[in-house]
Protein backbone atom coordinates (compact mmCIF):
# COMPACT_ATOMS: atom_id res chain seq x y z
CA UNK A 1 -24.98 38.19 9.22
CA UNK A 2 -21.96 37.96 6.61
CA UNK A 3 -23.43 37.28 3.23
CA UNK A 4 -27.06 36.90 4.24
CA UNK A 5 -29.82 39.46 2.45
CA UNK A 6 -31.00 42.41 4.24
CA UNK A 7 -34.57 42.94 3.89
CA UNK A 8 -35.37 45.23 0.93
CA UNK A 9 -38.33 46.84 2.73
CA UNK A 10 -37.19 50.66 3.35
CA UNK A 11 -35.72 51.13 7.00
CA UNK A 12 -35.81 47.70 8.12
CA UNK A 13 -32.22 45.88 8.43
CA UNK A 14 -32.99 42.69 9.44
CA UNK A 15 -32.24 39.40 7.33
CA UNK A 16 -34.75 38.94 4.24
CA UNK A 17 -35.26 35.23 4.53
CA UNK A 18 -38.02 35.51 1.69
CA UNK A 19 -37.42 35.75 -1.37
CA UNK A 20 -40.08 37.75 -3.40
CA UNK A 21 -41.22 39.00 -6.79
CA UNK A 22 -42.84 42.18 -5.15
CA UNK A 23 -41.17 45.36 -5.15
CA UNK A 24 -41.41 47.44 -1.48
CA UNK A 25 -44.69 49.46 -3.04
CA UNK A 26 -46.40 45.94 -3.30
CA UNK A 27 -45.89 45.79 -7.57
CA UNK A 28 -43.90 43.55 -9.89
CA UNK A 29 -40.71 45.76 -11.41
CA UNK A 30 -39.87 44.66 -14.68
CA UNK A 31 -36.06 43.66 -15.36
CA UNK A 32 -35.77 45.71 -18.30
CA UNK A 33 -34.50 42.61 -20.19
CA UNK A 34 -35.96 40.51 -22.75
CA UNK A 35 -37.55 37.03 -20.86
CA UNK A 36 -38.43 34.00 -21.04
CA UNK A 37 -40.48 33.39 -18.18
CA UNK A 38 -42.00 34.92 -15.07
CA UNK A 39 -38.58 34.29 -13.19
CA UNK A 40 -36.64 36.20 -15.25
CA UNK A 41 -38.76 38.96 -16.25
CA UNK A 42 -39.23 40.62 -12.78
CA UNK A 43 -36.68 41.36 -10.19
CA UNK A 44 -36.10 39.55 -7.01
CA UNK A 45 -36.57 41.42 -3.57
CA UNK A 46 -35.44 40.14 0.03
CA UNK A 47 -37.84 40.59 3.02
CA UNK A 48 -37.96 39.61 6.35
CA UNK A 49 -41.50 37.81 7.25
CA UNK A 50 -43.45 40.96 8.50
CA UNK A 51 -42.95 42.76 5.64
CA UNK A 52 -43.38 40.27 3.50
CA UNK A 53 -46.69 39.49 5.31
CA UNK A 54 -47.72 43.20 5.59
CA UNK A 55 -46.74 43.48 1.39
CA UNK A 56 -48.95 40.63 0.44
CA UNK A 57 -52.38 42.12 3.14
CA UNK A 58 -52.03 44.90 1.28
CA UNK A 59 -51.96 42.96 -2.59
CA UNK A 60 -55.11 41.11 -1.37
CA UNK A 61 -56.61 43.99 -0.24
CA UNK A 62 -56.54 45.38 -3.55
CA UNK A 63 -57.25 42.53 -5.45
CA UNK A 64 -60.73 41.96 -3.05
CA UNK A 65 -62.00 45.44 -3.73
CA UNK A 66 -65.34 45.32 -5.92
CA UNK A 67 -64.54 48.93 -7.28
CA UNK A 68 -61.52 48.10 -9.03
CA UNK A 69 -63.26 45.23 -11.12
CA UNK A 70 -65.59 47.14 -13.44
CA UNK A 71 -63.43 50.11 -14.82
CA UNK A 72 -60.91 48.06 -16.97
CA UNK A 73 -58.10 48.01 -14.24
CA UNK A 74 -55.12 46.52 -14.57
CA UNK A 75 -54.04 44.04 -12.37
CA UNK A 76 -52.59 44.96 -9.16
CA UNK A 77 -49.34 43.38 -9.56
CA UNK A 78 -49.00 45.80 -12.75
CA UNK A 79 -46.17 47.81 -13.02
């Protein structure tokens, strides 16, 4: 596995074959550098496809929950 990504979830070790905008808590993580677009402004994370599957379950879980729509909530990719 020389040169290949190791998934970025915590505890994993196995190859991150997708490449992802989510940080292991499910959120986007700023760069900390002035951008130009949504590629550069967030940092890229490595996953392997269950935790990239079990990441993005949890973002639509959030995002589907009618509580979190009336009290001015951010999004829930926020940082």
């Amino acid at each position: 596995m020389s040169g290949a990504a190791v998934c970025d979830f915590p505890g994993c070790g196995v190859e991150g074959t997708i490449v992802s905008r989510l940080s292991p808590e499910g959120y986007l993580v700023a760069t900390g550098k002035k951008a130009y677009s949504f590629r550069e402004a967030y940092r890229r994370f490595h996953y392997c496809d269950a935790h990239h599957d079990e990441l993005m379950g949890g973002v639509w879980s959030r995002v589907r929950k009618p509580a979190d729509k009336k009290e001015g909530h951010v999004a829930p990719t926020a940082i």
